[in-house]
N, C-alpha and C. Protein backbone atom coordinates (compact mmCIF):
# COMPACT_ATOMS: atom_id res chain seq x y z
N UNK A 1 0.85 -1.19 0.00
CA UNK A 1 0.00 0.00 0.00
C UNK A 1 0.88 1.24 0.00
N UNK A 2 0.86 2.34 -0.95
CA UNK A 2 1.33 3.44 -0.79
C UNK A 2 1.07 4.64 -0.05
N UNK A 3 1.29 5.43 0.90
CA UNK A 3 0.99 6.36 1.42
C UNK A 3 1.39 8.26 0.44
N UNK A 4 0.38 8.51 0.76
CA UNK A 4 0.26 9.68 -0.09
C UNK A 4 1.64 10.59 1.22
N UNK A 5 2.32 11.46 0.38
CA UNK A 5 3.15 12.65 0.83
C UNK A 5 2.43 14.12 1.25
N UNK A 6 2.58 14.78 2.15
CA UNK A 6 2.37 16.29 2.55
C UNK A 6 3.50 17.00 1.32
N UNK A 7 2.96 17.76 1.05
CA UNK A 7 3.32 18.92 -0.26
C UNK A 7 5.28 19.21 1.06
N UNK A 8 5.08 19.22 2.39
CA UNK A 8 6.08 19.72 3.15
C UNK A 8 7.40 18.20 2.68
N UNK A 9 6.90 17.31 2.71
CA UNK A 9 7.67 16.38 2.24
C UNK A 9 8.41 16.01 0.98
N UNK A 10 7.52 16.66 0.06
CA UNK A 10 7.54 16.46 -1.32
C UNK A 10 8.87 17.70 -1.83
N UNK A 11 7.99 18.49 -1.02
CA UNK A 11 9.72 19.58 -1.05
C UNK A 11 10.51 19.76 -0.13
N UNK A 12 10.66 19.02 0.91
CA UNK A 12 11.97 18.50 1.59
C UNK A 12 12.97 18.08 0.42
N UNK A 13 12.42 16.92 -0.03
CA UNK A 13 12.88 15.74 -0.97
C UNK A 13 13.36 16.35 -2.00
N UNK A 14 12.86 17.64 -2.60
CA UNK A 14 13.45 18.06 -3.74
C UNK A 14 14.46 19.03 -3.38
N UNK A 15 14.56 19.95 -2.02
CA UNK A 15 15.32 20.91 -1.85
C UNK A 15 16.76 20.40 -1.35
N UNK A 16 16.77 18.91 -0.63
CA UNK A 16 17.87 18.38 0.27
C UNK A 16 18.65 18.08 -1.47
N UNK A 17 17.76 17.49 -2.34
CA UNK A 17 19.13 16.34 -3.09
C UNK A 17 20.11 17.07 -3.64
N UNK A 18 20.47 17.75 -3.25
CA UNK A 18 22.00 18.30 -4.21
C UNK A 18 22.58 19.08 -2.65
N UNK A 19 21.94 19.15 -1.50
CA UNK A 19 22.37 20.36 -0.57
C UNK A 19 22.67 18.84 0.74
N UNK A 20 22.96 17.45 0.57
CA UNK A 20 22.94 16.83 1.85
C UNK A 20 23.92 16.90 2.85
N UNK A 21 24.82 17.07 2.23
CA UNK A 21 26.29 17.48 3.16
C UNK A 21 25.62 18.75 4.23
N UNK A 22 25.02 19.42 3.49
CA UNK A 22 25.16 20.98 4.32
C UNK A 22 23.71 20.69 5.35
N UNK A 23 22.73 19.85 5.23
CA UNK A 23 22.09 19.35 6.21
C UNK A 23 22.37 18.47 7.06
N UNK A 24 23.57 17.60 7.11
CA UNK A 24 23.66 16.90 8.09
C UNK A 24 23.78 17.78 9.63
N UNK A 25 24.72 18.64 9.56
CA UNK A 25 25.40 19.76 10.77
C UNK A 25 23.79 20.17 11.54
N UNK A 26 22.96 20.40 10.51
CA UNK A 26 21.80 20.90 11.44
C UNK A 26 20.67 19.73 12.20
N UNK A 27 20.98 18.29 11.15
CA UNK A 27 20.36 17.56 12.28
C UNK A 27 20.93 17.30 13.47
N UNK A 28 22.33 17.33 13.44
CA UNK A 28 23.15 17.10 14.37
C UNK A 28 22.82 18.21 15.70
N UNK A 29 22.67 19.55 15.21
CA UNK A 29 22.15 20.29 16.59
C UNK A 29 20.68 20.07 16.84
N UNK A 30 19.97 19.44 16.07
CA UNK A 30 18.73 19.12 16.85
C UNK A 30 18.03 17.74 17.55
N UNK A 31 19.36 17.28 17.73
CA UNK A 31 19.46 16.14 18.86
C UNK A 31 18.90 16.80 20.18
N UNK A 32 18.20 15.92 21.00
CA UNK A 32 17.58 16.56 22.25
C UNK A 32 18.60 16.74 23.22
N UNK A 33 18.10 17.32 23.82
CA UNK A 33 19.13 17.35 25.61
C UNK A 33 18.96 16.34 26.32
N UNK A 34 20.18 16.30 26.74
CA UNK A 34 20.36 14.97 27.79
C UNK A 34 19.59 14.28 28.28
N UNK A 35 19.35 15.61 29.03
CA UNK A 35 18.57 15.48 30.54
C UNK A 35 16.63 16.05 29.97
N UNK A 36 15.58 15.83 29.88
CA UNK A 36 14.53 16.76 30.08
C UNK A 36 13.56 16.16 30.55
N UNK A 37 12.05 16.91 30.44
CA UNK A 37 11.10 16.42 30.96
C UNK A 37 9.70 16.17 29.71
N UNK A 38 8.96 15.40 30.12
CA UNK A 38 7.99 15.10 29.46
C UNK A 38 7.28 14.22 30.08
N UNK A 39 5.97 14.66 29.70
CA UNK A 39 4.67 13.90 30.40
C UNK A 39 5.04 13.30 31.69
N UNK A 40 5.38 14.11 32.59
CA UNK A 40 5.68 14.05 34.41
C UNK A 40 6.84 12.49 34.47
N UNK A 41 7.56 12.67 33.24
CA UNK A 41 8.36 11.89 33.34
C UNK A 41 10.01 12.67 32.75
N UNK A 42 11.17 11.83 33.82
CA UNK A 42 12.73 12.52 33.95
C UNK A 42 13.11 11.67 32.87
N UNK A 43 13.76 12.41 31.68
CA UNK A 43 13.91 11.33 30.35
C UNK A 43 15.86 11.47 30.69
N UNK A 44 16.63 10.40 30.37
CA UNK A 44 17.96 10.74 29.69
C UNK A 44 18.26 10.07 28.75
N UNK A 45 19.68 10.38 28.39
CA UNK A 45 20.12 9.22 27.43
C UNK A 45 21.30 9.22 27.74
N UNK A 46 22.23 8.21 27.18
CA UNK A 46 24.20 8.23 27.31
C UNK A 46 24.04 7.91 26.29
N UNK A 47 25.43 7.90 25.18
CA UNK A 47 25.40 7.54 23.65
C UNK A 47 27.00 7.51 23.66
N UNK A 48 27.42 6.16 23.31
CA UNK A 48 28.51 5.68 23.22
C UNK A 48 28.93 5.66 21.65
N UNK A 49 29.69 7.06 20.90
CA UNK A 49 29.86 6.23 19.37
C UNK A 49 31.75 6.41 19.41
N UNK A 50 31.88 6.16 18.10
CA UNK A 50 33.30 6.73 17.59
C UNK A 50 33.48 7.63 16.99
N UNK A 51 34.80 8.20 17.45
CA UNK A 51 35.32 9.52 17.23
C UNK A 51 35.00 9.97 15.64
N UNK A 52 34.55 10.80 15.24
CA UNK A 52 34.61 11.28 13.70
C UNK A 52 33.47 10.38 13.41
N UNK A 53 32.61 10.04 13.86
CA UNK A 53 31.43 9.09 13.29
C UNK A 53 29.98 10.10 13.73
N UNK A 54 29.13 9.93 12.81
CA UNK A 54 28.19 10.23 12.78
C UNK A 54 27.23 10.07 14.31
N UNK A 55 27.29 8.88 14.65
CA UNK A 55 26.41 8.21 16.09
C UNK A 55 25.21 8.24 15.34
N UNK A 56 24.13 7.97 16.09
CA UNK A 56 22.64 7.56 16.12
C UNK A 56 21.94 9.17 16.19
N UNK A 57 21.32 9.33 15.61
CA UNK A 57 20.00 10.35 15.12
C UNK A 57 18.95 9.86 15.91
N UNK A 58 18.47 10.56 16.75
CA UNK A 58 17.07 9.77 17.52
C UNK A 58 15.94 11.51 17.93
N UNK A 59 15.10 11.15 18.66
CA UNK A 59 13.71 12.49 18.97
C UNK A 59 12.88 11.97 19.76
N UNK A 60 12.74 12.85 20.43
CA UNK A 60 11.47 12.43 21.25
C UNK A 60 10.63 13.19 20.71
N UNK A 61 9.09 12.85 21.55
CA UNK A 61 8.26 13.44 20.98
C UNK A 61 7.29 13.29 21.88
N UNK A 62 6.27 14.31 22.83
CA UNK A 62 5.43 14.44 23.60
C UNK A 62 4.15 14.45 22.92
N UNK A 63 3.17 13.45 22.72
CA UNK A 63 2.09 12.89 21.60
C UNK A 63 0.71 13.38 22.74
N UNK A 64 1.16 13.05 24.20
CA UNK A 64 -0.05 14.27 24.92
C UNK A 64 0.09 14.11 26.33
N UNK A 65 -0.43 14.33 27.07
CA UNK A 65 -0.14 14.47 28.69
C UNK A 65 0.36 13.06 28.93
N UNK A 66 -0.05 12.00 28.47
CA UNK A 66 0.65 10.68 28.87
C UNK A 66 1.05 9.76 28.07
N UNK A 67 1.63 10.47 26.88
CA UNK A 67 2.18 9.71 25.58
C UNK A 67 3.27 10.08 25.76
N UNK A 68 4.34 9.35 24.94
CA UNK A 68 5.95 9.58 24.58
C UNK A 68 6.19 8.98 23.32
N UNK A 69 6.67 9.48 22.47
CA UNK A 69 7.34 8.93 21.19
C UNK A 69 8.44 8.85 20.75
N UNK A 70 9.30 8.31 20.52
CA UNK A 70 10.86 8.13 20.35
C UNK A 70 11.24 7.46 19.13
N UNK A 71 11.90 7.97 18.31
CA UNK A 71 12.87 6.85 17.15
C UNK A 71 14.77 7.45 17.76
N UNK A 72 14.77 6.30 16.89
CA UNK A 72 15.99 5.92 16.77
C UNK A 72 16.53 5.83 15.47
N UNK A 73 17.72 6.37 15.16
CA UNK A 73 18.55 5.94 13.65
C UNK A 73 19.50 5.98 13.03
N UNK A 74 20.17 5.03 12.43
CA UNK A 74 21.40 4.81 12.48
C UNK A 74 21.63 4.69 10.73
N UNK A 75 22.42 5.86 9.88
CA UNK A 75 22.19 6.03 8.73
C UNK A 75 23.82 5.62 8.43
N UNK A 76 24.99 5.24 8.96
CA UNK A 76 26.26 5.22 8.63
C UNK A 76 26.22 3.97 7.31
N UNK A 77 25.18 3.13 7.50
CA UNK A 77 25.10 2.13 6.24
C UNK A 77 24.51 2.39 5.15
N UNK A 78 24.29 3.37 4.88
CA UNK A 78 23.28 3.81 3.61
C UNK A 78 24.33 4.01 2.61
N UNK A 79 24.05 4.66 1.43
CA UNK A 79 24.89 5.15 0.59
C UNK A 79 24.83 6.73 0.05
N UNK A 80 24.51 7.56 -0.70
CA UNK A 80 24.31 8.92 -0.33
C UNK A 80 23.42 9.24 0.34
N UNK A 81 22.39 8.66 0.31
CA UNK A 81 20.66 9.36 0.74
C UNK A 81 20.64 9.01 2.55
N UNK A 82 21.64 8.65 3.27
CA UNK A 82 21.29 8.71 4.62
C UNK A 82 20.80 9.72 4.99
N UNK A 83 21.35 11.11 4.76
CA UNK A 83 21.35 12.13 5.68
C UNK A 83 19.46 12.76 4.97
N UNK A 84 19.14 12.19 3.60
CA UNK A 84 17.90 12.47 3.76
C UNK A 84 16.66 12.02 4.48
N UNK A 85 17.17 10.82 4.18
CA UNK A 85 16.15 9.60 5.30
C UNK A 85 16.46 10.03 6.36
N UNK A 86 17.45 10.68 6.92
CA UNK A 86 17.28 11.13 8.19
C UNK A 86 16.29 12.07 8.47
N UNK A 87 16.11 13.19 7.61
CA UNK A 87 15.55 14.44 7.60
C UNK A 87 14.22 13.97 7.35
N UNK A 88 14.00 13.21 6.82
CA UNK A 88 12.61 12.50 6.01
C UNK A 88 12.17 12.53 7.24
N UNK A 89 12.80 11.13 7.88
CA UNK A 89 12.20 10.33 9.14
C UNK A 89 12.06 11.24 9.98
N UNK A 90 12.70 12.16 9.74
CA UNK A 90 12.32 13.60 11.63
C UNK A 90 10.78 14.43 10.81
N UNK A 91 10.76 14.52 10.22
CA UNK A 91 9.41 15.40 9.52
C UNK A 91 7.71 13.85 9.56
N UNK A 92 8.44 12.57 8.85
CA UNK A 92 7.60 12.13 8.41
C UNK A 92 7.09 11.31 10.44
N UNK A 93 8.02 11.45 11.12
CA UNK A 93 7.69 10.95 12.58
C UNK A 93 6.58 11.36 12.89
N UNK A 94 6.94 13.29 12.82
CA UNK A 94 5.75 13.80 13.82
C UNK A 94 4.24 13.96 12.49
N UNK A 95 4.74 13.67 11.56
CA UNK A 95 3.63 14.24 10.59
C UNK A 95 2.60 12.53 10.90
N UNK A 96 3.36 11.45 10.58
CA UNK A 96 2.36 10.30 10.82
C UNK A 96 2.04 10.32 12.17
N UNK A 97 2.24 10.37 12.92
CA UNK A 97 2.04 10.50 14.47
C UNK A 97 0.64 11.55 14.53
N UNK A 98 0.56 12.64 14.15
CA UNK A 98 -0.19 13.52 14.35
C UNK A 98 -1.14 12.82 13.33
N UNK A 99 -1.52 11.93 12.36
CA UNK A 99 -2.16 11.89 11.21
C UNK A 99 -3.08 10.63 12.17
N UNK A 100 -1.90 9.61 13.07
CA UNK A 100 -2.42 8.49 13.46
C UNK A 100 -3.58 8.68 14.82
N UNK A 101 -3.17 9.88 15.73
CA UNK A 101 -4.09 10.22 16.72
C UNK A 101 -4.77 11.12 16.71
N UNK A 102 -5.04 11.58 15.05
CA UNK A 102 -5.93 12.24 14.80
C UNK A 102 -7.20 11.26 14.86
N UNK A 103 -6.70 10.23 14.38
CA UNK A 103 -7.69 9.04 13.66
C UNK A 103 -8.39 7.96 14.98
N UNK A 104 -7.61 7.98 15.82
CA UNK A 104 -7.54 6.57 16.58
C UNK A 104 -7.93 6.92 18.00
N UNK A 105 -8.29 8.38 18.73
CA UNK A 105 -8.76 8.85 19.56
C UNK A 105 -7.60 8.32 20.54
N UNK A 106 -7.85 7.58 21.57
CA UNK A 106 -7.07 6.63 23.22
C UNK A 106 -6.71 5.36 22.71
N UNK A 107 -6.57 5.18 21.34
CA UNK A 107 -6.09 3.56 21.34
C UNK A 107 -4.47 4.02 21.28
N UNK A 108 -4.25 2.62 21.88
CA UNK A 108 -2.81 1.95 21.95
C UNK A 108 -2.13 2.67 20.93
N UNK A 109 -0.23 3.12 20.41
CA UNK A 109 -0.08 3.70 19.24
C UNK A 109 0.31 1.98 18.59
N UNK A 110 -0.40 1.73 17.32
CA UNK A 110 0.26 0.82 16.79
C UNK A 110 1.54 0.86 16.14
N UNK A 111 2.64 0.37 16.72
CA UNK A 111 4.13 0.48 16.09
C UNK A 111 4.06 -0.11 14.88
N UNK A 112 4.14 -1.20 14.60
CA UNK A 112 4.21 -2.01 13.65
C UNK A 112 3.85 -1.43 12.54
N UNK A 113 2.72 -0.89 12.16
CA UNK A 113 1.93 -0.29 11.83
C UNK A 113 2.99 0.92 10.86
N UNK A 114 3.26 1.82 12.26
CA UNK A 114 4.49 3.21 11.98
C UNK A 114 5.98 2.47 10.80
N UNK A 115 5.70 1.80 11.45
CA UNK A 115 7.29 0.96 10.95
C UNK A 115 7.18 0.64 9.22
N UNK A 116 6.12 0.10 9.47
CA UNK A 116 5.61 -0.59 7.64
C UNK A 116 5.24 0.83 7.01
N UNK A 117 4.70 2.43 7.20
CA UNK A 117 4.55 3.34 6.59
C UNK A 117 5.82 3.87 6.21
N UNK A 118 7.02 3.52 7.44
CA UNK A 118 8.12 4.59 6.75
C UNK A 118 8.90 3.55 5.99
N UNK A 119 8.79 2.77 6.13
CA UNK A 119 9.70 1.79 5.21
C UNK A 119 8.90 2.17 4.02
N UNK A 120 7.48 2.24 3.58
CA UNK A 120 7.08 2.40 2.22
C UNK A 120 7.34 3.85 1.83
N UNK A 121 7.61 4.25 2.95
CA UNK A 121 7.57 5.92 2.40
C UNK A 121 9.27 5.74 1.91
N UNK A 122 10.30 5.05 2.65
CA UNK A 122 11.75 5.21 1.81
C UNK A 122 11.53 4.80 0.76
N UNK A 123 10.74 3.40 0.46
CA UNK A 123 10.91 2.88 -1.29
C UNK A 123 9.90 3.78 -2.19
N UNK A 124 9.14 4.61 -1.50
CA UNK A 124 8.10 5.29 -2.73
C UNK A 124 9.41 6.55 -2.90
N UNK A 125 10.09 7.22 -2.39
CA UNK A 125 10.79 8.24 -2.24
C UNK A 125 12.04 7.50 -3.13
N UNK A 126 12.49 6.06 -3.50
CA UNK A 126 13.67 6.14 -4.04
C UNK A 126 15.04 6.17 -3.36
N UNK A 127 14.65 6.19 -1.56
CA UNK A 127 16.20 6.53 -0.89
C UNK A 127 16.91 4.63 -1.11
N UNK A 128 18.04 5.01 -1.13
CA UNK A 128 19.04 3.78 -0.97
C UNK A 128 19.69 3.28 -0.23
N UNK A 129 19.82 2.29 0.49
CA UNK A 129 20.29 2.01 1.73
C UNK A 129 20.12 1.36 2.52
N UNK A 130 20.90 0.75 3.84
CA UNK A 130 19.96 0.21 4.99
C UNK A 130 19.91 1.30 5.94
N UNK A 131 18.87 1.03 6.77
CA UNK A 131 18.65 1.79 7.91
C UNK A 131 18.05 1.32 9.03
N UNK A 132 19.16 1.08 9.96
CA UNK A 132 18.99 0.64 11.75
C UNK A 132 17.42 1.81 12.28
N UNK A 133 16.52 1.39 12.47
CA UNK A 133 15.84 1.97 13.13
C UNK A 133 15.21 1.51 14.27
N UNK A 134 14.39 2.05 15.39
CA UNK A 134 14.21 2.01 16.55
C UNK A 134 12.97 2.81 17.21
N UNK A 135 11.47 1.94 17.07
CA UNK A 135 10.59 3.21 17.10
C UNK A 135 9.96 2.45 19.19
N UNK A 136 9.62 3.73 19.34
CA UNK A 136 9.61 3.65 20.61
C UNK A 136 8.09 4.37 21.51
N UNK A 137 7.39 3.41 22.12
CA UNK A 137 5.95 4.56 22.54
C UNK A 137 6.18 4.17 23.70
N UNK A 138 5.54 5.17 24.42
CA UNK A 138 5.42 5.13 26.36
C UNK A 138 4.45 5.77 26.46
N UNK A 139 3.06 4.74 27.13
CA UNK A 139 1.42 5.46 27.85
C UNK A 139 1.91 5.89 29.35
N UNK A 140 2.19 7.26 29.86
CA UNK A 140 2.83 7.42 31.01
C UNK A 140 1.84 6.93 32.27
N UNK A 141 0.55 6.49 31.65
CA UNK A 141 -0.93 6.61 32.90
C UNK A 141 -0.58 4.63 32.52
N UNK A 142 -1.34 4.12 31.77
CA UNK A 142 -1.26 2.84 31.52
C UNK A 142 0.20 2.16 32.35
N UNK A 143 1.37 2.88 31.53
CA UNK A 143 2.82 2.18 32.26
C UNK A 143 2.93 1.50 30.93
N UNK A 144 2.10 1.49 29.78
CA UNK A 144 2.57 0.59 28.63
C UNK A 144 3.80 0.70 28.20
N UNK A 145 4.53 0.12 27.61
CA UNK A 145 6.24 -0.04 26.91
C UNK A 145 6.23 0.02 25.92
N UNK A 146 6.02 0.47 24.28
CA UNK A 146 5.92 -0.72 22.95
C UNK A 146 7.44 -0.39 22.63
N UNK A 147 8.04 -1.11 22.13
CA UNK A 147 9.53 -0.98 21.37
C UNK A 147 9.69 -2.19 20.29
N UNK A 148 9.95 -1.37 18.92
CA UNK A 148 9.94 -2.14 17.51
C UNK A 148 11.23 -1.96 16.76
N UNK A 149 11.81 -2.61 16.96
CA UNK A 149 13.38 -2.76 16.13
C UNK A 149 13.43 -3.49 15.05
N UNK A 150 14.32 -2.77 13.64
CA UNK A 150 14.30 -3.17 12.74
C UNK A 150 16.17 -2.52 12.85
N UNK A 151 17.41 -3.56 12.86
CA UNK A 151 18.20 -3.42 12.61
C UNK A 151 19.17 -3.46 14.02
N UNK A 152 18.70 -3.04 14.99
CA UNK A 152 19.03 -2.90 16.42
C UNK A 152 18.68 -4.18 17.38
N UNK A 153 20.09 -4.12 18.42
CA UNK A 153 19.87 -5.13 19.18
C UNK A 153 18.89 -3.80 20.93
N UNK A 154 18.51 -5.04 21.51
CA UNK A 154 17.41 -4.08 22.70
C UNK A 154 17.45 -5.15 23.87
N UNK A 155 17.28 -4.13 25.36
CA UNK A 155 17.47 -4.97 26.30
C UNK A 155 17.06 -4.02 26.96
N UNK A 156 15.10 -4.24 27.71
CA UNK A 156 14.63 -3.28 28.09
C UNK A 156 14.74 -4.08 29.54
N UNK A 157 14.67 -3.28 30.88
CA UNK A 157 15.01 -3.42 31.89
C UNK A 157 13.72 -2.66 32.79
N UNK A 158 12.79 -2.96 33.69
CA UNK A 158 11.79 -2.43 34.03
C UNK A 158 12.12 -2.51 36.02
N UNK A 159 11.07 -2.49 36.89
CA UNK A 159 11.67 -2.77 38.00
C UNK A 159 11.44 -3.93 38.24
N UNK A 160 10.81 -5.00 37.09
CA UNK A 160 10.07 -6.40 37.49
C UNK A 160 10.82 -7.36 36.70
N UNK A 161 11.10 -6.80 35.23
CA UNK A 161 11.89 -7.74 34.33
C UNK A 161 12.56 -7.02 33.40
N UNK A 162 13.88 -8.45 32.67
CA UNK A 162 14.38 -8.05 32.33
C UNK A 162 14.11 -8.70 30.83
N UNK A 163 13.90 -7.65 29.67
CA UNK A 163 13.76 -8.24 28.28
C UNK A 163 14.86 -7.85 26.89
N UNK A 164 15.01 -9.13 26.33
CA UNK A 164 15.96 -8.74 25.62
C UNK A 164 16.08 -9.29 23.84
N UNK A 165 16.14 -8.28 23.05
CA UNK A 165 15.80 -8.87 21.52
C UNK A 165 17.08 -8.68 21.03
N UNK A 166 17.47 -9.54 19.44
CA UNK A 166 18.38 -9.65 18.72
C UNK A 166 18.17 -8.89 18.09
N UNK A 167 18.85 -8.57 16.85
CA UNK A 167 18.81 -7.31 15.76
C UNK A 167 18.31 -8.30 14.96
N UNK A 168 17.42 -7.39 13.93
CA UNK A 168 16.64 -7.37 12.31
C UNK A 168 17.31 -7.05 11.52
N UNK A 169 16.50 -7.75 10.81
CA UNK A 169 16.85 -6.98 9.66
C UNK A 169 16.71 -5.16 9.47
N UNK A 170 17.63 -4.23 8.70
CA UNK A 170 16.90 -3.08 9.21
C UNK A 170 16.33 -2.76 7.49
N UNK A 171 15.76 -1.06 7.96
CA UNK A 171 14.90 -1.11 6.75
C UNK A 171 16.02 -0.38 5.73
N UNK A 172 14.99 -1.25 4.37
CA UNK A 172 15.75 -1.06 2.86
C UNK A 172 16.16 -2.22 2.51
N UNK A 173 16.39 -3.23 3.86
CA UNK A 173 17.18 -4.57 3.40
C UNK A 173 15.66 -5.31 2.04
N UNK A 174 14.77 -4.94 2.98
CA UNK A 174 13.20 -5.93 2.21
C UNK A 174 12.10 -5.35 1.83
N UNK A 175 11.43 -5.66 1.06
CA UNK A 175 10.35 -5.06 0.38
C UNK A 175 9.58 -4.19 1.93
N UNK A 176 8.97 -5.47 2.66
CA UNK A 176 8.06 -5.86 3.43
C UNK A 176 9.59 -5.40 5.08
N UNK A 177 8.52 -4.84 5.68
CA UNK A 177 9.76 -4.97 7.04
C UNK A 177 9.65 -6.10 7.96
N UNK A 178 10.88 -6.52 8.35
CA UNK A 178 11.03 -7.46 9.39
C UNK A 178 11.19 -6.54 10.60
N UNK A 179 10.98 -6.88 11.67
CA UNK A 179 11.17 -6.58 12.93
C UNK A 179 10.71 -6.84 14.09
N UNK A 180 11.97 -7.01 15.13
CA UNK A 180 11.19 -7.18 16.63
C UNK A 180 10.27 -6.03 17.54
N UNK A 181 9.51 -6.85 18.33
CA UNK A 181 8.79 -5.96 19.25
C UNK A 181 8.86 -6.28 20.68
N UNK A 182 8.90 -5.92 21.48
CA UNK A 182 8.61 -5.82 23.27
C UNK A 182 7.41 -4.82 23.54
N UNK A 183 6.47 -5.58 24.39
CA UNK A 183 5.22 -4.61 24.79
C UNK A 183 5.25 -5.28 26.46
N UNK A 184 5.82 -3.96 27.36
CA UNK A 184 5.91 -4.54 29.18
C UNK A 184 4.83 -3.39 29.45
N UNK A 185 5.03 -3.76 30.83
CA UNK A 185 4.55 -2.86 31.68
C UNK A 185 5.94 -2.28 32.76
N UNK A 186 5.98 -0.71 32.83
CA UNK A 186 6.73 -0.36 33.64
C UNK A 186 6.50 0.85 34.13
N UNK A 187 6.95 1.16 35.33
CA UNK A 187 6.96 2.87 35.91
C UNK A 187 8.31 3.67 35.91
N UNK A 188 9.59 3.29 36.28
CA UNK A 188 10.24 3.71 35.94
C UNK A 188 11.32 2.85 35.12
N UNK A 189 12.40 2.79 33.99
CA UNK A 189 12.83 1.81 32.91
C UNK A 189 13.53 2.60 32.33
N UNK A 190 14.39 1.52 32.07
CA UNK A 190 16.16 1.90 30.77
C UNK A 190 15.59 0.94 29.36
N UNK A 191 16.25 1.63 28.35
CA UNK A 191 16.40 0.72 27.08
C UNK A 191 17.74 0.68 26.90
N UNK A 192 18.71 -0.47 26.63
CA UNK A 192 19.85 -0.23 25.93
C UNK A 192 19.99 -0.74 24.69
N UNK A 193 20.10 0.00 23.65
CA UNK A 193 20.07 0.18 22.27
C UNK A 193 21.72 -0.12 21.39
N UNK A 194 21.92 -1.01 20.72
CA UNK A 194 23.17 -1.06 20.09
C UNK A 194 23.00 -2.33 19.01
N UNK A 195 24.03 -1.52 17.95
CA UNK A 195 24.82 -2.45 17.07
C UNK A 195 26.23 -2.57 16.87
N UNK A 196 26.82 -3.54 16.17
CA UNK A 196 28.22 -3.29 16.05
C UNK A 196 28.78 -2.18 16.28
N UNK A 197 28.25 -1.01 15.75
CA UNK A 197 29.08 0.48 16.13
C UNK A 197 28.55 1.32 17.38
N UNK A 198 27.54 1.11 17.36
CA UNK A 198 26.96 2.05 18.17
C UNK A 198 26.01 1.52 19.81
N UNK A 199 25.89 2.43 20.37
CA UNK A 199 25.49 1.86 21.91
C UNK A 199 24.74 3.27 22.70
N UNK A 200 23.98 2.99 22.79
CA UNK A 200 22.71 4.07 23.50
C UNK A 200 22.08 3.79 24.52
N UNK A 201 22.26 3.82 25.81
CA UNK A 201 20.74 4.21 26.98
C UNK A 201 20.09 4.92 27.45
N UNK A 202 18.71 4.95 27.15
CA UNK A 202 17.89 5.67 27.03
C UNK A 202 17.00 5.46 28.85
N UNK A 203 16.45 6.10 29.41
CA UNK A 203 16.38 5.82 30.90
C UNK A 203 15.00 7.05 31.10
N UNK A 204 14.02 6.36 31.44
CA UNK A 204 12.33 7.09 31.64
C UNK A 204 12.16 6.66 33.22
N UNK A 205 12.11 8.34 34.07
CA UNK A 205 11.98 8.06 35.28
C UNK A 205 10.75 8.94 36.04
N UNK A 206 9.72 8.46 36.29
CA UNK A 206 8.45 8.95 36.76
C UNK A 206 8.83 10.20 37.72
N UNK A 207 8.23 11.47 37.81
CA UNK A 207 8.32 12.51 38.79
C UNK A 207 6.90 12.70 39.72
N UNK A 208 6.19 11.66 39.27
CA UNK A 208 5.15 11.24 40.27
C UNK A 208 4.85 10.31 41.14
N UNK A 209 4.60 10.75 42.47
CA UNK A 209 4.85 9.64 43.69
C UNK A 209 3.62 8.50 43.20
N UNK A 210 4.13 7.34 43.19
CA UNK A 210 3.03 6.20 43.13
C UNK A 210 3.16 5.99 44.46
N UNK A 211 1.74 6.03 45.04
CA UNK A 211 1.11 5.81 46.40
C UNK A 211 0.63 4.33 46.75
């Protein structure tokens, strides 16, 4: 199934292809801060890469008083078009996100779902490449977990258990996406995120007393 483009996408796509070098520098400053807050929850991260290397591209995203949204992405395997799929994936995140809870009122966010749109949105767009990705939801009232990896290894850690997936395939490798999922329950929780190059923990800590 193809998904139709926002006119904002359509000329992303045409303004980046000759200018990608000179966009990478600015995704790079719009990596989040360390340390912040969202939906009465203390977010961090640590990010382990190598010197002169790109590292992991990731965002949060506050979806409403007790939502959280997160990707992850790792473009060093692509071939020119990383740094657009990067830019893609930061526009096309919050644009499907906003398109999906326009639609779906209090249901659950379906990942799987997110995962199979942007993979069709790289092959309708023509980008080349693989791409490690890492999509991530948190219901801050529920305590729900969802985490969907396509390319990334994961080892989510809660105060009850400990869960842990292998890496996928990531996307571009297949028509159709492969990928793992984890759906826990937790109140406060780490993810640790890595592949051969790269290594990320990500750490969601409640600022509300559970009584």
């Amino acid at each position: 199934m193809h998904y139709p483009l926002s006119a904002e996408l359509s000329h992303i796509q045409k303004m980046i292809q000759h200018e990608k070098h000179d966009i990478l520098p600015v995704l790079l400053e719009l990596k989040p801060k360390v340390n912040q807050t969202l939906a009465n929850y203390k977010i961090n991260y640590r990010q382990l890469k190598y010197i002169n290397k790109i590292g992991l591209l990731f965002d949060f995203a506050e979806l409403s008083d007790k939502q959280i949204g997160f990707y992850c992405l790792d473009i060093e395997y692509s071939s020119g078009d990383g740094v657009m799929a990067a830019l893609l994936l930061r526009i096309a995140f919050n644009e499907l996100l906003k398109t999906y809870f326009n639609s779906q009122s209090n249901k659950l966010f379906n990942i799987s779902e997110m995962l199979e749109k942007i993979n069709t949105l790289l092959i309708d767009l023509g980008i080349k490449g693989q791409f490690s990705i890492l999509l991530s939801y948190f219901h801050t009232e529920s305590k729900t977990i969802v985490l969907a990896s396509a390319g990334f290894n994961l080892k989510l850690k809660t105060e009850n258990k400990e869960v842990e997936l292998s890496s996928s395939a990531p996307l571009g490798s297949l028509q159709s996406t492969a990928y793992q999922k984890i759906m826990e329950k937790g109140i406060d929780w780490q993810c640790k995120i890595w592949n051969h190059k790269h290594r990320m923990t990500l750490m969601f800590n409640s600022l509300v007393e559970i009584l």
